[in-house]
Protein backbone atom coordinates (compact mmCIF):
# COMPACT_ATOMS: atom_id res chain seq x y z
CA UNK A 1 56.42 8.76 109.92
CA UNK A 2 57.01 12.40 111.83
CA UNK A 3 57.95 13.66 108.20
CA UNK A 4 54.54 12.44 106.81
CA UNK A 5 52.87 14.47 109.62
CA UNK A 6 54.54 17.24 108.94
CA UNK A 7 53.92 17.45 105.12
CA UNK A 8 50.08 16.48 106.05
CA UNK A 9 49.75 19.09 108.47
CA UNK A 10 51.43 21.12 106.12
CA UNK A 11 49.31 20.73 103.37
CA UNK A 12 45.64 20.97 105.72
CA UNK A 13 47.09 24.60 106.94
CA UNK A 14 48.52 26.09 104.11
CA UNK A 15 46.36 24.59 101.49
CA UNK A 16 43.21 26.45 102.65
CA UNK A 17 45.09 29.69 103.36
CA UNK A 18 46.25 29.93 99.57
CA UNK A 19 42.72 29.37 98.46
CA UNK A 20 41.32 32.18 100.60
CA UNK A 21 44.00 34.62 99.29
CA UNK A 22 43.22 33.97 96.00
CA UNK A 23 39.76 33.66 96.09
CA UNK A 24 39.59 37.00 97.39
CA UNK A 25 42.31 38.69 94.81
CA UNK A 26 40.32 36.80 92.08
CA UNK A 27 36.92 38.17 93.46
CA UNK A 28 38.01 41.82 93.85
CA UNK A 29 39.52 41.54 90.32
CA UNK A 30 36.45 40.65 88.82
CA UNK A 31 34.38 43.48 90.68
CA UNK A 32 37.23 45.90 89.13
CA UNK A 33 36.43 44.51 85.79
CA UNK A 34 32.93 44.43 86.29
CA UNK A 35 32.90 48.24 86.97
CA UNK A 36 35.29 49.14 83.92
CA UNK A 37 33.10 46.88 81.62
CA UNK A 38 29.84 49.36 82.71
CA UNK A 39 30.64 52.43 84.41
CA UNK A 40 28.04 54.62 85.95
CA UNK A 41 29.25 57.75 87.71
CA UNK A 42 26.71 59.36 90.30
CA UNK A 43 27.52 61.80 93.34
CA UNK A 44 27.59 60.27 96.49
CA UNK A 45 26.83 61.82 100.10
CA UNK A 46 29.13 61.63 103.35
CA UNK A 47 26.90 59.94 105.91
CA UNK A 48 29.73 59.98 108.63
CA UNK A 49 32.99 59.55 109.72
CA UNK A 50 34.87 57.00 111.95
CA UNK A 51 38.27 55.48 113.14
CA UNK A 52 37.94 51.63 111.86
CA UNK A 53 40.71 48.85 111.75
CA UNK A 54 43.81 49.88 112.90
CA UNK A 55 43.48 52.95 113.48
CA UNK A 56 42.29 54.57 109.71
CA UNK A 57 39.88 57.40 109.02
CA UNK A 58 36.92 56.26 107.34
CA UNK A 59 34.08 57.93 105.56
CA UNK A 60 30.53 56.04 104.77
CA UNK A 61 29.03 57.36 102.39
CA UNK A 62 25.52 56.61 100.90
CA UNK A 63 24.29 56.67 96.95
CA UNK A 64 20.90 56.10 94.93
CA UNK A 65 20.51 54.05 92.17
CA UNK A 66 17.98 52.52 90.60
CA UNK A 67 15.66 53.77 93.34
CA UNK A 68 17.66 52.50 96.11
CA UNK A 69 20.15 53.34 98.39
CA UNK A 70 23.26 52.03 98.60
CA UNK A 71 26.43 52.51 101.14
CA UNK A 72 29.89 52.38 101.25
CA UNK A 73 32.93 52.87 103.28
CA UNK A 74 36.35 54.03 102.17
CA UNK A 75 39.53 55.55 103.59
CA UNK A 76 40.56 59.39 103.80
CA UNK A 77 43.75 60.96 104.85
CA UNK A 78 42.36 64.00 107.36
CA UNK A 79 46.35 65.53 107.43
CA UNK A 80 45.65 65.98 103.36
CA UNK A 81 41.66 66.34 103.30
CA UNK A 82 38.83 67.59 104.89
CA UNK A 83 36.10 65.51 104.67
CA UNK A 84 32.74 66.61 106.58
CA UNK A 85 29.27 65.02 106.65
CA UNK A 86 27.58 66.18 104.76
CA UNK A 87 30.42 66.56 101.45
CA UNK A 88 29.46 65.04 98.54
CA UNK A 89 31.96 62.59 96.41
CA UNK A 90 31.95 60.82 93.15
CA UNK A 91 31.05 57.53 93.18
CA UNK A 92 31.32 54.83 90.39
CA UNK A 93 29.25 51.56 90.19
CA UNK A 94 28.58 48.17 87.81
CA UNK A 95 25.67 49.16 86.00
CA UNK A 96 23.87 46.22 86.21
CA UNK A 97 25.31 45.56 89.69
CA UNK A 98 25.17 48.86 92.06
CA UNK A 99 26.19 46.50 95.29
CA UNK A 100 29.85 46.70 93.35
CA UNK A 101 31.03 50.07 93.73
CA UNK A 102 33.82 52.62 95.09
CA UNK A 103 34.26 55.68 95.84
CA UNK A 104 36.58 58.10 93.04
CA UNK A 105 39.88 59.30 94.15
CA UNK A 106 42.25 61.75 92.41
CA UNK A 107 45.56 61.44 91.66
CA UNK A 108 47.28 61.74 95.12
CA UNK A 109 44.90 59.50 96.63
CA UNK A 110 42.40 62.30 98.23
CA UNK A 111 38.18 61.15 97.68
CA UNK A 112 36.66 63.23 94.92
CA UNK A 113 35.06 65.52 96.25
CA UNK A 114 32.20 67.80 94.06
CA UNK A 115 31.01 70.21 96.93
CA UNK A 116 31.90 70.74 100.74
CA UNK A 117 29.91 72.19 103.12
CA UNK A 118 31.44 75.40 103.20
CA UNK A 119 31.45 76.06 99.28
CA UNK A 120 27.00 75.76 99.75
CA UNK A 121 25.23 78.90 99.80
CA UNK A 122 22.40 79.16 102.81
């Protein structure tokens, strides 16, 4: 009887916790594939910067498309970057979805970034 408890219990807490995990690697898989299937690259703007979940620099940054606006938050390293409001980065999104998108990185893992501040003439 205690053993059938334990597999039952067992099965009710694990069971759901599975599902989540791969509901969610399923879901961000498809948004991957939905974005190679129909690229669109635009420029995005740096909107701001903040400290989020444990401790990580963040930038949001915002991008038009289709007459909209649309915003996004991803992770910078400030010992490898510098990343001001104001900076603008590349940005790739689903064509005929622009809520999936993400920001472009280059190959050691810094944001894309077209223009800073600094490199604008007054």
């Amino acid at each position: 009887m205690k053993n059938k408890i334990t597999v039952i219990l067992w099965l009710v807490v694990t069971l759901p916790m599975i599902g989540v995990i791969v509901y969610a690697l399923w879901g961000n898989g498809q948004d991957e594939r939905k974005i190679q299937r129909e690229p669109v690259y635009t420029s995005g703007v740096i909107v701001s910067t903040y400290v989020g979940i444990k401790s990580r620099n963040m930038v949001k940054y915002q991008f038009k498309a289709n007459g909209a606006f649309y915003y996004g938050d991803d992770r910078y390293y400030p010992k490898r970057e510098l990343v001001k409001v104001g900076d603008t980065c590349e940005v790739v999104y689903a064509k005929s979805d622009p809520n999936i998108h993400k920001a472009l990185r280059n190959n050691d893992k810094t944001l894309k970034i077209r223009k800073t501040i600094s490199d604008r003439k007054p």
